[in-house]
C-alpha atoms as a PDB file:
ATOM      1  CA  UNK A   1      11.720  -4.509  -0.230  1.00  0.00           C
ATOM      2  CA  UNK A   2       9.662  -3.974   2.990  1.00  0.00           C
ATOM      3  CA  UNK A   3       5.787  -3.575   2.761  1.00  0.00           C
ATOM      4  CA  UNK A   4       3.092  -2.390   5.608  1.00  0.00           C
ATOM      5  CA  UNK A   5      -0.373  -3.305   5.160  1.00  0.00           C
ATOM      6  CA  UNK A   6      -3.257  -1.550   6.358  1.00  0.00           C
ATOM      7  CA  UNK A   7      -5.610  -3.930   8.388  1.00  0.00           C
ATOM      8  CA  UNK A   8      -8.765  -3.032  11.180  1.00  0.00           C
ATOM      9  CA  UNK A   9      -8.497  -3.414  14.956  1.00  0.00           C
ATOM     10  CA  UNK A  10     -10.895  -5.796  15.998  1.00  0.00           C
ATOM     11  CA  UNK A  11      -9.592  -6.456  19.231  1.00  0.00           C
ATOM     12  CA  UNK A  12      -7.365  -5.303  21.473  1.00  0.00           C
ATOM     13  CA  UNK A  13      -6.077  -7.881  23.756  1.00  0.00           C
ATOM     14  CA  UNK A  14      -3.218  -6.441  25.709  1.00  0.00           C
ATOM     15  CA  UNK A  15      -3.404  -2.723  26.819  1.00  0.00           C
ATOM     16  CA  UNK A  16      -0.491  -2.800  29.126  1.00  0.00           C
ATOM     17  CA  UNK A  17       1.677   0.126  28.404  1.00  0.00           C
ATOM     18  CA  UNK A  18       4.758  -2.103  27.030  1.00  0.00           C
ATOM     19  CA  UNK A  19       3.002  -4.550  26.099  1.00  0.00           C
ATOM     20  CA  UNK A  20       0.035  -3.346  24.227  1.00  0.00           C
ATOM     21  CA  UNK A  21      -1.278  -5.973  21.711  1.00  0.00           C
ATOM     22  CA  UNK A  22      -4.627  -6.401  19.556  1.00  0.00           C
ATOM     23  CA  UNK A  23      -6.083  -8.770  16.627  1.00  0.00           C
ATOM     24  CA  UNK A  24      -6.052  -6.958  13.212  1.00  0.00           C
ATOM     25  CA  UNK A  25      -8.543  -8.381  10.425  1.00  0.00           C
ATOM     26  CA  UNK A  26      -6.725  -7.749   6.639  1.00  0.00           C
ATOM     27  CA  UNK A  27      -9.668  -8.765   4.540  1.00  0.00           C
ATOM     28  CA  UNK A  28     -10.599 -12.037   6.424  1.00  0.00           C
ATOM     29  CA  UNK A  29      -7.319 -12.973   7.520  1.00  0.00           C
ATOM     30  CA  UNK A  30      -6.609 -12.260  11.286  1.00  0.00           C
ATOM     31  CA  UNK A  31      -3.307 -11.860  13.246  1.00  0.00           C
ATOM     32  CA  UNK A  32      -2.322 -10.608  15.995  1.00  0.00           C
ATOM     33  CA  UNK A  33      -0.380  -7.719  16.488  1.00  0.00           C
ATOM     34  CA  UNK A  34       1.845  -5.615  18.334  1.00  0.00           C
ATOM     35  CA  UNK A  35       0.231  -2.284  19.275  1.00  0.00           C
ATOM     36  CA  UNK A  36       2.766  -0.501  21.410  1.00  0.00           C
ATOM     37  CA  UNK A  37       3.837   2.168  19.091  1.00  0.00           C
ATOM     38  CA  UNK A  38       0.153   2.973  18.613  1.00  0.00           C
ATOM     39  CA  UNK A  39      -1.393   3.767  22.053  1.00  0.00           C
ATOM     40  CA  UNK A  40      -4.133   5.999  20.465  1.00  0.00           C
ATOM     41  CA  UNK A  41      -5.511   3.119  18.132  1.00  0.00           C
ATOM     42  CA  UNK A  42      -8.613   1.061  19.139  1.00  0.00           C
ATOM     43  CA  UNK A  43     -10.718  -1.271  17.953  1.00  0.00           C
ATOM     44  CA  UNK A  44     -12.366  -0.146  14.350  1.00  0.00           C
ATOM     45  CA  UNK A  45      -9.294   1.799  14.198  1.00  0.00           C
ATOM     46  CA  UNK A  46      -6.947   1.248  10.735  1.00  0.00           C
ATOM     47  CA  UNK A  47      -3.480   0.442  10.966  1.00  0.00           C
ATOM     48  CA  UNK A  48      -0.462   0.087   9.184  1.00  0.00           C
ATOM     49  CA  UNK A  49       1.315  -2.716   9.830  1.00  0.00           C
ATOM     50  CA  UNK A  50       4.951  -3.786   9.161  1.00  0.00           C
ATOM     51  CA  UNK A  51       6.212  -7.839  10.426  1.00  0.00           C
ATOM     52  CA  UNK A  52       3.459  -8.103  13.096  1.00  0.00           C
ATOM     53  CA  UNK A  53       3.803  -4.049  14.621  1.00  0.00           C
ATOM     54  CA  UNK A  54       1.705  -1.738  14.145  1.00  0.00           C
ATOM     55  CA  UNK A  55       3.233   1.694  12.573  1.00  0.00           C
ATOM     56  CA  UNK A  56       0.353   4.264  12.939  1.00  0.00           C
ATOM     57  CA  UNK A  57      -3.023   4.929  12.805  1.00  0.00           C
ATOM     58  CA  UNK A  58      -4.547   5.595   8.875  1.00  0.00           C
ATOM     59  CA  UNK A  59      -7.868   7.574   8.175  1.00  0.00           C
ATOM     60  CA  UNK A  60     -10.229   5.200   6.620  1.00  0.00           C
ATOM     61  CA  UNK A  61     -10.415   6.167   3.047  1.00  0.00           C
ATOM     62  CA  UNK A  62      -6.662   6.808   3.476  1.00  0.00           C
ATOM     63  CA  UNK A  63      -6.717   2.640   4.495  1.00  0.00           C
ATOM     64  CA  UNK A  64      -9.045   1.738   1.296  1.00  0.00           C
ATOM     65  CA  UNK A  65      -7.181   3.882  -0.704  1.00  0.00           C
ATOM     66  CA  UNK A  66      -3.777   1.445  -0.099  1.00  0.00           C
ATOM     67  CA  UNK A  67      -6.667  -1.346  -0.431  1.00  0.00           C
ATOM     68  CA  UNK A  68      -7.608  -0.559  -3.604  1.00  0.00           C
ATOM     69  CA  UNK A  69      -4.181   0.109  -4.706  1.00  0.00           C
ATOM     70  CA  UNK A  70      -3.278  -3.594  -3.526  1.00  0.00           C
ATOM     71  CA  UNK A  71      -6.393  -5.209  -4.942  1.00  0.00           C
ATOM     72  CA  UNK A  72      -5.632  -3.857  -8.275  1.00  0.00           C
ATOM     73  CA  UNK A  73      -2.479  -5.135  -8.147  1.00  0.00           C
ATOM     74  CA  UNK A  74      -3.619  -8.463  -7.369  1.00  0.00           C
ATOM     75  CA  UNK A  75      -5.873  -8.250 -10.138  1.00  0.00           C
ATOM     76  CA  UNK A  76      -2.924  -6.974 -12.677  1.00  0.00           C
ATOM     77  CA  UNK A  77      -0.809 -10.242 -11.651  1.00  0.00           C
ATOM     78  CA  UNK A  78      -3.580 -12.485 -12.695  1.00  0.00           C
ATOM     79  CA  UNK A  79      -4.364 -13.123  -8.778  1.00  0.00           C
ATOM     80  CA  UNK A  80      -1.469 -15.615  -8.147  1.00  0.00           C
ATOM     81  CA  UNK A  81      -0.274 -13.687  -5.735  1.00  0.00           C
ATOM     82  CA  UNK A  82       2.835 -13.925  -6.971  1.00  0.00           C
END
């Protein structure tokens, strides 16, 4: 199963056009990420992200929407993050 996570742009720290890379924040953990296929997304921006590239841009209640969703889940699992 493959999963993308929504995460914030906090900082973008490539912009070359082949090479276009940022820092996401998912809920207090930061990585950095490949934003080449997202040229339009900036920092405060939401993305989607799938094994370190970012997919596309989300809304923002679209991106706590898939939040929620995952925090519930969390929850529902007893938080063992299993």
């Amino acid at each position: 199963m493959c999963l993308a996570v929504p995460g914030r742009v906090i900082e973008v720290t490539c912009d070359e056009p082949f090479e276009r890379t940022g820092r996401v924040d998912f809920g207090g953990v930061v990585k950095s990420v490949d934003l080449t296929c997202v040229p339009e997304a900036g920092m405060g921006d939401y993305v989607i992200v799938h094994v370190g590239m970012a997919l596309a841009v989300l809304d923002e209640s679209e991106a706590e929407s898939v939040l929620d969703a995952l925090r519930e889940l969390h929850s529902v699992m007893g938080g063992e993050g299993r």
